[in-house]
Protein backbone atom coordinates (compact mmCIF):
# COMPACT_ATOMS: atom_id res chain seq x y z
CA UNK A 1 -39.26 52.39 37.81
CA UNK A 2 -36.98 52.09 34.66
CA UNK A 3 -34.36 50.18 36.41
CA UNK A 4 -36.69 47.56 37.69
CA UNK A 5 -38.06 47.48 34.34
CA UNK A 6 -34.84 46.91 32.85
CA UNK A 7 -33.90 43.74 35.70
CA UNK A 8 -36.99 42.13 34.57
CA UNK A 9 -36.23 42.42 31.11
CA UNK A 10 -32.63 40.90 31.80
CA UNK A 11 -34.37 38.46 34.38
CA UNK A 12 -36.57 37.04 31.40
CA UNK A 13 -34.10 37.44 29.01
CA UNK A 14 -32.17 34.76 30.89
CA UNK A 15 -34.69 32.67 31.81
CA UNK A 16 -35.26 32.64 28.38
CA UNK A 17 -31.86 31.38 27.43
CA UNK A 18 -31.61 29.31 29.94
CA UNK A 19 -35.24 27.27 28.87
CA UNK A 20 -33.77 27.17 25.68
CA UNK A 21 -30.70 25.47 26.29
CA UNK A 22 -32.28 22.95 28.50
CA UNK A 23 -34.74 22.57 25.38
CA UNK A 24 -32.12 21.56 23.10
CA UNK A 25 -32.84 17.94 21.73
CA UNK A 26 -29.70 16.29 21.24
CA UNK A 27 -28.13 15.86 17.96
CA UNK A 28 -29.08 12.39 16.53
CA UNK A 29 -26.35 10.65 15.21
CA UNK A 30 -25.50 7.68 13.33
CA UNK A 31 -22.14 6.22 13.58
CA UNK A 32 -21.54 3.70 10.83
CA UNK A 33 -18.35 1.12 11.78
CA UNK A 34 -16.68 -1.85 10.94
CA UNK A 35 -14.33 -3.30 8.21
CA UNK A 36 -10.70 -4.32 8.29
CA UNK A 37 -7.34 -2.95 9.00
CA UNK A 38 -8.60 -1.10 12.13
CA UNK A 39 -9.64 -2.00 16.20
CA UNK A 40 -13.33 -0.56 15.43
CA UNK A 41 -14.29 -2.28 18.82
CA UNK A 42 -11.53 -0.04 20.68
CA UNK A 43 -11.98 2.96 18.55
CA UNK A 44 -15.88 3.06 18.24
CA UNK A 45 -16.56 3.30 22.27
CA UNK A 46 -13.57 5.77 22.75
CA UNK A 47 -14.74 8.16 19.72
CA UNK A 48 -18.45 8.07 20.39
CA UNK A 49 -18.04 9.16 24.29
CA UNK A 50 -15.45 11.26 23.58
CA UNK A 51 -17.00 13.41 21.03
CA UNK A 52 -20.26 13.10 23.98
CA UNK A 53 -18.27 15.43 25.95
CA UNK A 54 -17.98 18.16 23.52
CA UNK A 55 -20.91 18.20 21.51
CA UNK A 56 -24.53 16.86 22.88
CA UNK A 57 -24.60 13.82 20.65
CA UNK A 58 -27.36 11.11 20.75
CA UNK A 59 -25.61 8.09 18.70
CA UNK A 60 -26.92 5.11 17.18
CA UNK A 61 -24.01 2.63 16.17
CA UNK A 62 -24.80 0.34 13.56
CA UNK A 63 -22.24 -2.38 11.93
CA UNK A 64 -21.33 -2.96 8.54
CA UNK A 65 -22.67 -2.11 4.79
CA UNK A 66 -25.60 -3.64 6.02
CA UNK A 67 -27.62 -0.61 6.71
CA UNK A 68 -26.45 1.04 3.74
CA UNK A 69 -29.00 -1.46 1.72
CA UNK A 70 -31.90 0.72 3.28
CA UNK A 71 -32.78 3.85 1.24
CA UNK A 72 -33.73 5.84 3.92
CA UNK A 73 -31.05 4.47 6.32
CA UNK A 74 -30.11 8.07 7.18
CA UNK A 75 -33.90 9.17 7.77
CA UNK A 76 -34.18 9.27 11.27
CA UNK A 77 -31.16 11.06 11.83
CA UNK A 78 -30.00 14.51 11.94
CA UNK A 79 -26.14 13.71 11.16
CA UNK A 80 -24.23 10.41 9.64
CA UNK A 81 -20.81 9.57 10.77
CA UNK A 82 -18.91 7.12 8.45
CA UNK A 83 -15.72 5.47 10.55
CA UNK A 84 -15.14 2.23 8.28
CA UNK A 85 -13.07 0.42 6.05
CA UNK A 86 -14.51 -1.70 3.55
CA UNK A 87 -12.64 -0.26 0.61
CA UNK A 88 -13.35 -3.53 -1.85
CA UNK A 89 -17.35 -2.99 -1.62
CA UNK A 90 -18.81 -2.50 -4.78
CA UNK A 91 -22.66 -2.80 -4.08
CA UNK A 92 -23.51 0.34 -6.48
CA UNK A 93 -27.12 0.41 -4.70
CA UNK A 94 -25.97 1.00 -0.98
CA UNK A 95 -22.53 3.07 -2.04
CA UNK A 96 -25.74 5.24 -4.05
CA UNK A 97 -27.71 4.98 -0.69
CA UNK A 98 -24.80 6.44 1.16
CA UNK A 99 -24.24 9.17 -1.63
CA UNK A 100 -27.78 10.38 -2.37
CA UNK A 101 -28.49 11.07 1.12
CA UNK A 102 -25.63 13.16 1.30
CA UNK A 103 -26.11 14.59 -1.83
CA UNK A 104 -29.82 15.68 -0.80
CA UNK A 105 -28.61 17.69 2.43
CA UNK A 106 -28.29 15.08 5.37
CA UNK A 107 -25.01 16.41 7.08
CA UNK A 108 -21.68 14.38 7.31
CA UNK A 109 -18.66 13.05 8.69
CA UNK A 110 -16.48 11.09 7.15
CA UNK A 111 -13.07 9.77 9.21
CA UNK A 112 -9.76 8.12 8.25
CA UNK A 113 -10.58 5.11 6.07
CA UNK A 114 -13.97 6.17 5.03
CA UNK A 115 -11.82 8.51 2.16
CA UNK A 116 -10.79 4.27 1.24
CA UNK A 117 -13.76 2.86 1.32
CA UNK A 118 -16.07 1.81 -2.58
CA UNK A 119 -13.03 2.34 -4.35
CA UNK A 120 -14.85 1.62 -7.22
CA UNK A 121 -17.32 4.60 -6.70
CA UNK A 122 -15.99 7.63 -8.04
CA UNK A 123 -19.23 9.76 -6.88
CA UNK A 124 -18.41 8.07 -3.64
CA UNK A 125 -14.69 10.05 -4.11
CA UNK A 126 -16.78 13.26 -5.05
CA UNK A 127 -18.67 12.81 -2.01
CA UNK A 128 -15.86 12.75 0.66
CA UNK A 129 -14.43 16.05 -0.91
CA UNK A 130 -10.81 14.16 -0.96
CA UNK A 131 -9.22 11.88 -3.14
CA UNK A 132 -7.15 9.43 -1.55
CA UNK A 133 -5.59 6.00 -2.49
CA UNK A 134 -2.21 5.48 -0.59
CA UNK A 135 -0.85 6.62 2.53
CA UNK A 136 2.29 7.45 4.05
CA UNK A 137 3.96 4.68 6.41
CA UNK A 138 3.01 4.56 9.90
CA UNK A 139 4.80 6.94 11.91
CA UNK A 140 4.53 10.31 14.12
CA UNK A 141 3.86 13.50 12.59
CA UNK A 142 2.08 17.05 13.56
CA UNK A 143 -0.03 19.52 11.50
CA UNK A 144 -0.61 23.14 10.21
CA UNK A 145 -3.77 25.03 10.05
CA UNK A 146 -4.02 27.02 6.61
CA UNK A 147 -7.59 28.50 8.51
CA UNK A 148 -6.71 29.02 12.29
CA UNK A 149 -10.13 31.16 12.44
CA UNK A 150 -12.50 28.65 11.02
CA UNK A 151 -14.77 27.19 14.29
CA UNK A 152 -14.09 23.80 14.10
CA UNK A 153 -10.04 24.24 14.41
CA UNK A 154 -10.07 27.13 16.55
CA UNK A 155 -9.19 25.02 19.66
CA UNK A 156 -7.03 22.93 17.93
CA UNK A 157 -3.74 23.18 19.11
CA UNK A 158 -0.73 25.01 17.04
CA UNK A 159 2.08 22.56 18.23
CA UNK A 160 -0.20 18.83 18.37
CA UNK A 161 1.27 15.85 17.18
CA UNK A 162 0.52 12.44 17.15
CA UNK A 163 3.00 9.89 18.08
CA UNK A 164 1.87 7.41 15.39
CA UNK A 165 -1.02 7.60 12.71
CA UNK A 166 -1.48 7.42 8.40
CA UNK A 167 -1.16 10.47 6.20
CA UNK A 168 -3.39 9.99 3.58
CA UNK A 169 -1.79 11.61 0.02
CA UNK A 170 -4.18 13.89 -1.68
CA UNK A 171 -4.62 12.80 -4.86
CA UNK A 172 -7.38 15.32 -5.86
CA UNK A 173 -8.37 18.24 -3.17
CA UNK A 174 -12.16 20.25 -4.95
CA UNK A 175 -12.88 23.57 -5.33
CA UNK A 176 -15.58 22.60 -3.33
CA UNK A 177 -13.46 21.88 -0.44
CA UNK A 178 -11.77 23.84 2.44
CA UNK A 179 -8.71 23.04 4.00
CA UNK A 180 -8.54 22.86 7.98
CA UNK A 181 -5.29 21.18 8.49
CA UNK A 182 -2.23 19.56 6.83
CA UNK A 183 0.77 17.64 7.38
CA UNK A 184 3.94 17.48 5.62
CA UNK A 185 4.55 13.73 3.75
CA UNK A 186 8.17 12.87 4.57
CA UNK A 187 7.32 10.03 1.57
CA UNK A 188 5.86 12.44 -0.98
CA UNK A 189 7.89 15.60 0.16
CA UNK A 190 4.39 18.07 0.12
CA UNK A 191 1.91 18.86 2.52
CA UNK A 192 -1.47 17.28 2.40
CA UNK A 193 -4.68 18.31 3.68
CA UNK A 194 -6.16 15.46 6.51
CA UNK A 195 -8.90 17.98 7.79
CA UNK A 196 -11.30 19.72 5.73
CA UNK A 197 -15.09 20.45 5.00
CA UNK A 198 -17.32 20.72 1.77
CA UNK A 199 -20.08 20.77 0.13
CA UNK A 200 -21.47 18.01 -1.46
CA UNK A 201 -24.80 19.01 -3.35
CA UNK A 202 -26.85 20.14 -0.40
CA UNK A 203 -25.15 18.37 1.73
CA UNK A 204 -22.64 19.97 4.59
CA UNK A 205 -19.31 17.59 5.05
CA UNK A 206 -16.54 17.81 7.48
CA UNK A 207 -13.71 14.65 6.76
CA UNK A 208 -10.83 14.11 8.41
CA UNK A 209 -8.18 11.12 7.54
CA UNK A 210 -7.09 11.50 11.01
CA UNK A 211 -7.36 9.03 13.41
CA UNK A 212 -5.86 5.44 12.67
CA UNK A 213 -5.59 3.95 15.98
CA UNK A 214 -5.19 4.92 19.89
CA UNK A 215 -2.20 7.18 19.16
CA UNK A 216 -4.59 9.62 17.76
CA UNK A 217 -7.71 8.33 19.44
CA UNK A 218 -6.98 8.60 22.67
CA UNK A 219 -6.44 12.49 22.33
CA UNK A 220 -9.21 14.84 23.76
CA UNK A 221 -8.31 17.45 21.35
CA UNK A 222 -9.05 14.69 18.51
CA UNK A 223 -12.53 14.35 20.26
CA UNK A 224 -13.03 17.97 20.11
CA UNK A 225 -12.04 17.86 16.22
CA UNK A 226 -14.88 15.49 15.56
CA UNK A 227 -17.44 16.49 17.89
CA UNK A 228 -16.63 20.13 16.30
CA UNK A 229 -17.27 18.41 12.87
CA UNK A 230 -20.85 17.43 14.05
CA UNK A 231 -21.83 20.39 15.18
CA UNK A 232 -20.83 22.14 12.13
CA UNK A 233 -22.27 19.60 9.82
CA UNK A 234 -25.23 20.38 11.72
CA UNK A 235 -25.15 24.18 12.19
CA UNK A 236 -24.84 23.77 15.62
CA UNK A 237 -21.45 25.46 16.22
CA UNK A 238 -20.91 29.23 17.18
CA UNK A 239 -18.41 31.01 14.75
CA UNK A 240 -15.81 31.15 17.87
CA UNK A 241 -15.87 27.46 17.87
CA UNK A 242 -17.88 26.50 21.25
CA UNK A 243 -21.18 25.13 20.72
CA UNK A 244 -24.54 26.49 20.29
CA UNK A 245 -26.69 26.92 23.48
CA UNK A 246 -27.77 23.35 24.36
CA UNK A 247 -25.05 21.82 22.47
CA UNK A 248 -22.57 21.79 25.09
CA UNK A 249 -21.00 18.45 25.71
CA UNK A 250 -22.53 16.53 29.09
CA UNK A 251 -19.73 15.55 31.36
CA UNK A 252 -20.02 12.03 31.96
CA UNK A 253 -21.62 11.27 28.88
CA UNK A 254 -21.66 7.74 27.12
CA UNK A 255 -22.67 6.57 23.83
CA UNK A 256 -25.13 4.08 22.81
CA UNK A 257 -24.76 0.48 22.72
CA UNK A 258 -23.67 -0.93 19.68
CA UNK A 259 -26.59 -2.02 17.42
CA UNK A 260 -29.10 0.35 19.26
């Protein structure tokens, strides 16, 4: 009698799981794009169903400043990924947009030329955890992980490289801020911290300066750095590193039209 009370137990225990996982709403996500310097119409597709496959990721791509005019841009949305580069902007209304949602707890992710975007804002600065105004020259270089435990660089590999991509020089790194990974600065002679998280206010952030254009892109451990970033932000990653039950990346997944 007690072992078949014990299977059932085990039996609905599962089941339970199981209806859980299948429960899961996806994480809603806005990807914000665009700007100069960078092939955002390459990068955006390749990023947004890459990071699909790691993490389950709902995305809405939007365009431009132009959403940052909107207040509550970031309402609807569980998670806002920044992947632009309009570092001349100086609307202080939508950079403060962009900031105060942050600052009042909506999670982020900020990548590559996001740290050089509103160079006029210094909050903005505060915000990305980072301060960055110069980068190496374009060439091939790997990194080190100062925090080989911490769940979003657990599966990153010891030995990767990229064949071609911009260090960013630290200019300022926060107390507020954790460093994930570094790279040594043949220009500046130092190490510099290109992945990291922080806290901005309430707000959870996970940046990277990563990720310039396909030599980096293209790389499904990249993918897994972001996607890992997400589900972080979002407290949706295990302290092992793998997702949370129902998080789990769908195979075959694609992201949402641009515009949605």
């Amino acid at each position: 009698m007690l072992r078949s009370i014990l299977a059932a137990a085990v039996v609905a225990s599962l089941a339970t799981a199981a209806s859980a996982e299948d429960a899961a709403a996806p994480i809603k996500a806005l990807y914000l794009t665009g700007g100069g310097y960078h092939d955002y119409k390459k990068l955006t597709p390749l990023l947004t169903e890459g990071m699909a496959k790691h993490a389950n990721i709902d995305w809405t791509v939007k365009w431009g400043v132009e959403p940052l005019k909107d207040a509550k841009f970031a309402d609807p949305f569980d998670v806002v990924v920044y992947n632009f580069c309009f570092s001349d902007e100086k609307d202080k209304d939508l950079i403060e947009n962009a900031v105060r949602a942050t600052r009042d707890g909506k999670p982020t992710v900020l990548v590559h030329c996001s740290m050089h975007c509103f160079m006029a804002s210094d909050e903005w600065t505060n915000c990305c955890g980072l301060r960055t105004r110069r980068h190496d020259g374009y060439r091939g270089f790997s990194t080190k992980k100062p925090d080989s435990k911490h769940p979003i660089v657990q599966a990153w590999p010891d030995d990767w490289k990229t064949a071609g991509d911009e260090l960013y020089q630290n200019i300022a790194f926060p107390e507020t801020s954790k460093p994930l990974l570094t790279a040594y600065s043949v220009e500046s002679k130092t190490d510099h911290v290109v992945a990291w998280t922080h806290q901005f206010g309430r707000g959870p952030v996970f940046g990277t300066t990563l990720g310039h254009d396909m030599n980096t892109a293209e790389q499904d451990d990249y993918h897994r750095l972001l996607a890992n970033g997400v589900l972080w932000a979002t407290d949706k990653l295990e302290d092992d590193g793998k997702p949370k039950p129902g998080y789990e990346g769908k195979k075959g997944a694609e992201s949402s039209a641009p515009g949605k």
